[in-house]
Protein backbone atom coordinates (compact mmCIF):
# COMPACT_ATOMS: atom_id res chain seq x y z
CA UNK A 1 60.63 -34.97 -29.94
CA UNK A 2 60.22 -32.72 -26.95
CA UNK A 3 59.87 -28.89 -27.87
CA UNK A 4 63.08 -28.48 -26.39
CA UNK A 5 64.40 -30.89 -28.87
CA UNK A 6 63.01 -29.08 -31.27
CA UNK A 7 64.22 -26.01 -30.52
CA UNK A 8 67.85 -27.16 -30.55
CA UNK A 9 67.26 -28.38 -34.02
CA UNK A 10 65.57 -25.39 -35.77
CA UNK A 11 67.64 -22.58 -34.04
CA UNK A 12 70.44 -23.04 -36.46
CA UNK A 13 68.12 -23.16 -39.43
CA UNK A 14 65.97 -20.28 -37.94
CA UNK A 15 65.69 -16.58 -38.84
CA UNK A 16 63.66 -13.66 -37.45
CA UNK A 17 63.56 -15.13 -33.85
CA UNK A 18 61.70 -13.35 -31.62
CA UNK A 19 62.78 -12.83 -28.29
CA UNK A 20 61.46 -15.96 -25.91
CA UNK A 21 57.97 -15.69 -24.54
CA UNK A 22 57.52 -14.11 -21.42
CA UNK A 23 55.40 -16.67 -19.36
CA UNK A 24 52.94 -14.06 -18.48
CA UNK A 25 51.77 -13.54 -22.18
CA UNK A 26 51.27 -16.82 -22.94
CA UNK A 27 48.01 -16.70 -20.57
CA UNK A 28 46.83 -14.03 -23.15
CA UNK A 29 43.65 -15.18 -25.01
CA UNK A 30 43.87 -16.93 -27.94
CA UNK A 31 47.55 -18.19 -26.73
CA UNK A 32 45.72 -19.74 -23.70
CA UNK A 33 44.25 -22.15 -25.55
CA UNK A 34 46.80 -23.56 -26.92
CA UNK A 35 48.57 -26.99 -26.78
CA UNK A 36 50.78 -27.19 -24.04
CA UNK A 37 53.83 -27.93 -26.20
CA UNK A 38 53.13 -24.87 -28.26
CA UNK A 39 53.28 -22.77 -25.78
CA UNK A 40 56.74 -24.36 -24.64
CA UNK A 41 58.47 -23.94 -28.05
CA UNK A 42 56.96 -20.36 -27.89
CA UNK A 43 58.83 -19.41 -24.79
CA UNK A 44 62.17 -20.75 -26.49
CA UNK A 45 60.93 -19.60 -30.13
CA UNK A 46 58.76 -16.77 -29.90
CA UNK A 47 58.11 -16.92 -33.71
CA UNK A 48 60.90 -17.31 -36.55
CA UNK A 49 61.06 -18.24 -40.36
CA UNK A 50 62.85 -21.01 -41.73
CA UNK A 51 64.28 -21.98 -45.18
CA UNK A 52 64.85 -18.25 -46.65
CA UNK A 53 61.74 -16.95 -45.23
CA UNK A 54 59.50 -19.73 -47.39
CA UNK A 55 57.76 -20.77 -44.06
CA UNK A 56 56.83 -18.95 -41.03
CA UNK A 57 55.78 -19.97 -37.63
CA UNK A 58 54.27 -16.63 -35.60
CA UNK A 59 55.12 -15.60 -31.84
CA UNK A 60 53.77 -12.96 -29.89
CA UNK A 61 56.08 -9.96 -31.55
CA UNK A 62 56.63 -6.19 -32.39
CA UNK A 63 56.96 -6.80 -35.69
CA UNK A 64 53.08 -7.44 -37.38
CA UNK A 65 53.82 -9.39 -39.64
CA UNK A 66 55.16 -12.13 -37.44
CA UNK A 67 52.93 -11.48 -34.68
CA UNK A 68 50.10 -13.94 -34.20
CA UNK A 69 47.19 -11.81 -32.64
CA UNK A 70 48.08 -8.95 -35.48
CA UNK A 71 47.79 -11.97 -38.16
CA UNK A 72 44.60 -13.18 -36.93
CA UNK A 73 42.63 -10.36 -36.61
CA UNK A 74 40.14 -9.31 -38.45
CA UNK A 75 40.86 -6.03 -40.01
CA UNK A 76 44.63 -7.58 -41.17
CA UNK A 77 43.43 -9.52 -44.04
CA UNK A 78 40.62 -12.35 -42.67
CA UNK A 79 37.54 -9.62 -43.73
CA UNK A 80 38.07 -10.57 -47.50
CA UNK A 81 37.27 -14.18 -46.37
CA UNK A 82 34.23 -13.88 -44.80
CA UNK A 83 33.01 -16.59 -42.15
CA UNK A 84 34.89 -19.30 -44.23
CA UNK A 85 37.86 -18.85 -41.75
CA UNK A 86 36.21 -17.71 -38.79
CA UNK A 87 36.78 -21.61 -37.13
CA UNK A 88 40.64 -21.19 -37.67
CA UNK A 89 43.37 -19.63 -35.44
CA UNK A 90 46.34 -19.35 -38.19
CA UNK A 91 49.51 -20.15 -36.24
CA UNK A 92 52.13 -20.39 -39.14
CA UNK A 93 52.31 -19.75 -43.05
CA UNK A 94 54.14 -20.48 -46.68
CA UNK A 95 55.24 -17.95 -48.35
CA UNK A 96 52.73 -18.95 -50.69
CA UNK A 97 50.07 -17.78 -48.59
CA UNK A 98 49.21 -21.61 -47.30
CA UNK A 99 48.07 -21.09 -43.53
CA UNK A 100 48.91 -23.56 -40.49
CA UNK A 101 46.02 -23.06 -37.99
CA UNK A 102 44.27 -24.89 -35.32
CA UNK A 103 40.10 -25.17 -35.15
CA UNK A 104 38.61 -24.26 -32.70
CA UNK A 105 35.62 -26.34 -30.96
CA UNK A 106 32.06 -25.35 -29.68
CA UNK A 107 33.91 -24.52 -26.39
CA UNK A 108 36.52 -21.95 -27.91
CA UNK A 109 39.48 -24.51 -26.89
CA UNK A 110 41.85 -25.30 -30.03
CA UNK A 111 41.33 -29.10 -31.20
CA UNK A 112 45.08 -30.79 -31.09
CA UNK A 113 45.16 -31.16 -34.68
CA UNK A 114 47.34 -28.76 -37.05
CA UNK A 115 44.92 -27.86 -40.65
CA UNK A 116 46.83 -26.87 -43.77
CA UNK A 117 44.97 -23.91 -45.29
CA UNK A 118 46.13 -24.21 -48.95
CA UNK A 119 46.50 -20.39 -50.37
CA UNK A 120 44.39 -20.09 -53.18
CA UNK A 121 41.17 -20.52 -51.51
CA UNK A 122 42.24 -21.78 -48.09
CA UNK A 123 40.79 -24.92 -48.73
CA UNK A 124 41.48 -27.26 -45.41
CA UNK A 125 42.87 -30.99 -44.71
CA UNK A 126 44.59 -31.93 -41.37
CA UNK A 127 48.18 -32.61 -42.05
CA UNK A 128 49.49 -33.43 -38.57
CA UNK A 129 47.59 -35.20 -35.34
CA UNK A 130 49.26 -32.56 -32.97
CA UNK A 131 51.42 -29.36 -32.65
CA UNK A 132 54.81 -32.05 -32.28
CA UNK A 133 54.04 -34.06 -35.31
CA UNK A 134 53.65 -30.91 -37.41
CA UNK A 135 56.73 -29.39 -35.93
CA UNK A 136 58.91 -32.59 -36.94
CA UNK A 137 56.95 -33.80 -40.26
CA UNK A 138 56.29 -30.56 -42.12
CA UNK A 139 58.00 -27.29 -40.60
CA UNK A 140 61.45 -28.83 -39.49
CA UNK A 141 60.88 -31.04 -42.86
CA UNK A 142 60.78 -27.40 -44.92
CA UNK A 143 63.34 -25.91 -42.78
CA UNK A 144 65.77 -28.59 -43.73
CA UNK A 145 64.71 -28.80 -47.55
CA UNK A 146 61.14 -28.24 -48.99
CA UNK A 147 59.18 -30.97 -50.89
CA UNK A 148 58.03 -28.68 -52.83
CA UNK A 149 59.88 -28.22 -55.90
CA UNK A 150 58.82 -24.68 -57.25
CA UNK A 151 59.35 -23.24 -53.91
CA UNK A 152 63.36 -24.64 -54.25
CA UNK A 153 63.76 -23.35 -57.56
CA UNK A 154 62.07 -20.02 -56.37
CA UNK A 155 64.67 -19.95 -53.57
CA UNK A 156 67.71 -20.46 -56.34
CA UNK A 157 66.74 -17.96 -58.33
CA UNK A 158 65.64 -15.05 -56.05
CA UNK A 159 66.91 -16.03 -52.66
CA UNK A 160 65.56 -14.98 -49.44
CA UNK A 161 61.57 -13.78 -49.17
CA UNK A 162 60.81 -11.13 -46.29
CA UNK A 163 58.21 -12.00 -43.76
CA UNK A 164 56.22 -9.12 -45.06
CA UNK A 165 56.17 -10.55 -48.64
CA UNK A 166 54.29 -13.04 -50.13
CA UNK A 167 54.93 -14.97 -53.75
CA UNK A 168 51.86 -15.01 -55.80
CA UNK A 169 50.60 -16.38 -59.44
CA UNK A 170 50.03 -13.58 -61.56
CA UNK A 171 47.38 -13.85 -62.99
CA UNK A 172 45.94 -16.29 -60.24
CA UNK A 173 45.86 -19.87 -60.31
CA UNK A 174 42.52 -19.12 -59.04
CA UNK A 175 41.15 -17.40 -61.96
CA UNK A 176 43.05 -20.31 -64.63
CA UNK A 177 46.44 -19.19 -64.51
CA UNK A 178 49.19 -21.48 -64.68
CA UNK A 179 51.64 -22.57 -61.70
CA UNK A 180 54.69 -21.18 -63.56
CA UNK A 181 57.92 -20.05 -62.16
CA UNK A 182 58.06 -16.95 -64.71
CA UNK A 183 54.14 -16.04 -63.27
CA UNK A 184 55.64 -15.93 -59.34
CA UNK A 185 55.72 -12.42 -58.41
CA UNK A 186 56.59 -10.97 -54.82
CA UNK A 187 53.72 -8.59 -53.00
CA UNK A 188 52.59 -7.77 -49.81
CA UNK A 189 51.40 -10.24 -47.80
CA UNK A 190 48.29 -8.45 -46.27
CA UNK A 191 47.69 -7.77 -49.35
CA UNK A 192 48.05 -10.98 -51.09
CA UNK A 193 45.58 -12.45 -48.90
CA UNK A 194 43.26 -9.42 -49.10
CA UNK A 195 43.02 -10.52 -53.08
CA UNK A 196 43.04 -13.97 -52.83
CA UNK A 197 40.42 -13.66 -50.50
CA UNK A 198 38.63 -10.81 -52.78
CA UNK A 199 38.70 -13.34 -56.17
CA UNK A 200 37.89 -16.87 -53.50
CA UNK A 201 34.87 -14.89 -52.53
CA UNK A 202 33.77 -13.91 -55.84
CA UNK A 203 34.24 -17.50 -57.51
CA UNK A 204 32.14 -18.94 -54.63
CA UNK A 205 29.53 -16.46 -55.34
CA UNK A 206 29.34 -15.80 -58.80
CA UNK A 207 26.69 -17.70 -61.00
CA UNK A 208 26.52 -21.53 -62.14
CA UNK A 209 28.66 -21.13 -65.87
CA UNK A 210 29.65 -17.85 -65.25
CA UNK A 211 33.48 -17.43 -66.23
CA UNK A 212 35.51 -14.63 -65.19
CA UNK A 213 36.47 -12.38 -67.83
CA UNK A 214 38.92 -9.58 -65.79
CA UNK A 215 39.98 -8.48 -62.83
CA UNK A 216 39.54 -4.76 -61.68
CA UNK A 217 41.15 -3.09 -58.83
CA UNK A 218 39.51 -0.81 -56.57
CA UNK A 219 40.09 0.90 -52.92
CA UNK A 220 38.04 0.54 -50.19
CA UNK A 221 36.29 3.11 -47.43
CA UNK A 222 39.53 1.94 -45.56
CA UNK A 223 41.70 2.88 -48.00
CA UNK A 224 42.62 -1.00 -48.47
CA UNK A 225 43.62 -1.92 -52.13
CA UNK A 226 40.77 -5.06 -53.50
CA UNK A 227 40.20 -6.45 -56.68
CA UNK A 228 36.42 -7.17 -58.00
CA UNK A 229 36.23 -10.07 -60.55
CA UNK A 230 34.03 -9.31 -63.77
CA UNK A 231 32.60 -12.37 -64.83
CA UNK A 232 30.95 -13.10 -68.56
């Protein structure tokens, strides 16, 4: 399917569409090294979510938390993560926190292939050869009804998420917590990923049989809420 295909099948099951591209931005770096079709849906679809706000592709918009220059940079969220992202230009994302991104190559250029950045510790596997086979078999797949079954039942029962909200496991799944419904809490996206990224960097670095006990929270010299795991 052509992008313009596309876009006449996920208008009607889009929300938060930002106003089409101007041609002129999409020769703003990163966006100029995108896939050609990406750039085309872009200029029809400058970002938008789908499926009550469970999945999100970004544009070049006002509003951050759409916007994908905002989203990628580094004082937003990516800091927490450390280098273990730097390779990745996020392009889309769950409401779970799972990212959609592109890697880029030694010469800066995106590779064609879309990586699914899973949220709990952003752990990657390509999911789609290009920007069109993502597009038809995972985010116009999700717009029309997820395969995921928690995220359905966390539709039912609280409706629509806002683009500036994430869902998260409280405690995390990360830290041994279990993937239940009555766990799922809504919280700030920036700041989801700031504390994913807080306990992801922690677990990687803590010792060989060291368990983690708590979870403190703390403010930064930004004023940026963290949490520091305490391990046993």
């Amino acid at each position: 399917m052509t992008p313009w295909e596309i876009e006449r099948v996920l208008r009607p099951l889009a929300d938060d569409i930002g106003p089409a591209l101007d041609p002129d931005s999409a020769l703003r770096t990163p966006l100029e090294l995108f896939p050609v079709p990406h750039l085309e849906l872009l200029q029809l679809l400058n970002g938008m979510t789908v499926y009550h706000g469970a999945f999100r592709l970004f544009g070049v918009r006002e509003e951050p938390f759409l916007d994908l220059l905002t989203w990628n940079a580094w004082d937003t969220w990516r800091f927490a993560w450390g280098e273990q992202v730097d390779p990745y230009m996020i392009f889309g994302e769950t409401a779970w926190g799972d990212q959609y991104a592109y890697r880029r190559g030694e010469s800066g250029a995106m590779g064609e292939e879309v990586y699914f950045l899973e949220g709990t510790l952003l752990r990657s596997e390509v999911i789609a050869g290009s920007f069109e086979e993502f597009l038809v078999d995972e985010f116009l797949r999700n717009a029309e009804r997820p395969y995921d079954e928690i995220t359905l039942e966390v539709v039912r029962r609280r409706r629509a998420v806002a683009s500036n909200k994430h869902w998260v496991y409280v405690p995390s799944v990360a830290l041994g917590g279990p993937e239940s419904i009555e766990n799922v809490v809504e919280m700030p996206a920036v700041t989801a990923m700031t504390f994913a990224g807080d306990i992801a960097t922690a677990l990687q670095g803590s010792s060989s049989g060291a368990s983690p006990m708590a979870v403190v929270p703390w403010t930064d010299d930004r004023s940026r809420s963290r949490l520091r795991v305490v391990f046993g």
